[in-house]
Protein backbone atom coordinates (compact mmCIF):
# COMPACT_ATOMS: atom_id res chain seq x y z
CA UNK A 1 0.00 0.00 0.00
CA UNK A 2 1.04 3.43 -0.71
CA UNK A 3 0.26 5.72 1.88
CA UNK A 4 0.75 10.00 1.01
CA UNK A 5 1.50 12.23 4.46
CA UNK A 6 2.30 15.84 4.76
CA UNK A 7 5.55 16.46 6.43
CA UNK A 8 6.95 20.01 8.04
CA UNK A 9 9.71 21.35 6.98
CA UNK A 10 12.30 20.80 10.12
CA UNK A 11 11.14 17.21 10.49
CA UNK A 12 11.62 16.65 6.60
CA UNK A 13 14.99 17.90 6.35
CA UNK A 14 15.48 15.47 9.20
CA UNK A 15 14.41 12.86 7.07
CA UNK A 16 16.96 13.78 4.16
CA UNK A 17 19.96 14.16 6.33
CA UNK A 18 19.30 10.57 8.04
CA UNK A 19 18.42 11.71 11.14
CA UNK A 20 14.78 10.74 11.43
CA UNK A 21 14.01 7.18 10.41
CA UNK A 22 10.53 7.30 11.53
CA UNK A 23 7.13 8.78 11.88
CA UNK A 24 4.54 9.34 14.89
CA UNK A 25 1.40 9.66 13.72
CA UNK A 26 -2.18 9.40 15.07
CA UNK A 27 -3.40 5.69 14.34
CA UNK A 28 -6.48 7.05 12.07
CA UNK A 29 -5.09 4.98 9.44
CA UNK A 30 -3.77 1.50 8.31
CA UNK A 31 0.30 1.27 8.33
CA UNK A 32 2.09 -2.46 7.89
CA UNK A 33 5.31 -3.32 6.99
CA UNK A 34 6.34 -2.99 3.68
CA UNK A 35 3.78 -0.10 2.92
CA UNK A 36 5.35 2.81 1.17
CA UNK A 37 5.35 6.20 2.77
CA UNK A 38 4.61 9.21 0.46
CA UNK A 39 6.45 12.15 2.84
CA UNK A 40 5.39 15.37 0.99
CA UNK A 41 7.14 18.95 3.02
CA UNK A 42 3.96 21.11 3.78
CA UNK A 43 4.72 24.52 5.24
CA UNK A 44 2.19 25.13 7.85
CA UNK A 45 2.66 28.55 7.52
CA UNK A 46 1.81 28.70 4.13
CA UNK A 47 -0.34 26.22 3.96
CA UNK A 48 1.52 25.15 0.41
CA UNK A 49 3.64 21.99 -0.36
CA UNK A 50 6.99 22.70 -0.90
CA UNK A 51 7.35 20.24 -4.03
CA UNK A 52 10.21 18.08 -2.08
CA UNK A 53 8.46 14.36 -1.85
CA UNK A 54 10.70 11.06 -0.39
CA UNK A 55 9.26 7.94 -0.46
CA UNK A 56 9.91 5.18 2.38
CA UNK A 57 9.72 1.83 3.09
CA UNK A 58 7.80 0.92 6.19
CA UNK A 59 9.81 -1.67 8.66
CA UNK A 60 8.32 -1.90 11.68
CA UNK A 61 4.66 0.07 13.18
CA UNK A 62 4.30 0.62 17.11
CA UNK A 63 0.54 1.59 17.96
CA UNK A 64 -0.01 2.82 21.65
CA UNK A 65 -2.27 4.94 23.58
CA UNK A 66 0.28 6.30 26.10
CA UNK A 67 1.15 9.44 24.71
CA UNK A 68 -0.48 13.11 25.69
CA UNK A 69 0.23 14.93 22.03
CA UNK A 70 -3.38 14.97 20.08
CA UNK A 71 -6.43 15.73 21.71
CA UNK A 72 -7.95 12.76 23.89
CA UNK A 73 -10.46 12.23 22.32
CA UNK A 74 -9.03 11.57 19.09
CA UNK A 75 -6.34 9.12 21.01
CA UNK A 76 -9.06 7.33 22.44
CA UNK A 77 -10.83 6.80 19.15
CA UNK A 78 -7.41 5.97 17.33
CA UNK A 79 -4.67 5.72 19.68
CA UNK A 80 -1.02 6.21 18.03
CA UNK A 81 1.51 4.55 15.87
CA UNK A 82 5.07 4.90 15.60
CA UNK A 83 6.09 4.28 12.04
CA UNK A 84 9.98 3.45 11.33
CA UNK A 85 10.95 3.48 7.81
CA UNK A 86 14.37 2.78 5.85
């Protein structure tokens, strides 16, 4: 499955320079390994894409509902997943 995200800008130049090697993300949608992530750079400030796109493998999804970052009531619906990627 390919799966298309919107990245900001510090975390995607993360990405590029090999720092960041994966993704949390609220667990509103399917992830497995193998997937392909479609990491598009979207300035929030804009509101624009950048045009910079990487594509990743998926290797290994963590979901959880331990962590205090999205509103509660969207963790309890979804809880989270931790995405790592090569």
């Amino acid at each position: 499955m390919r799966i298309e995200k919107k990245v900001w800008p510090k975390f995607f130049q993360k990405i590029v320079d090999g720092d960041k090697k994966f993704e949390l993300r609220l667990a509103d949608f399917e992830c497995n390994p193998r997937d392909t992530l479609i990491l598009r750079e979207w300035n929030p400030e804009t509101k624009n894409y950048t045009g910079r796109i990487l594509e990743k493998q998926v290797t290994y999804v963590l979901k959880t509902k331990d962590v205090k970052f999205w509103p509660i009531e969207e963790v309890e619906k979804y809880g989270f997943q931790i995405i790592s990627f090569k």
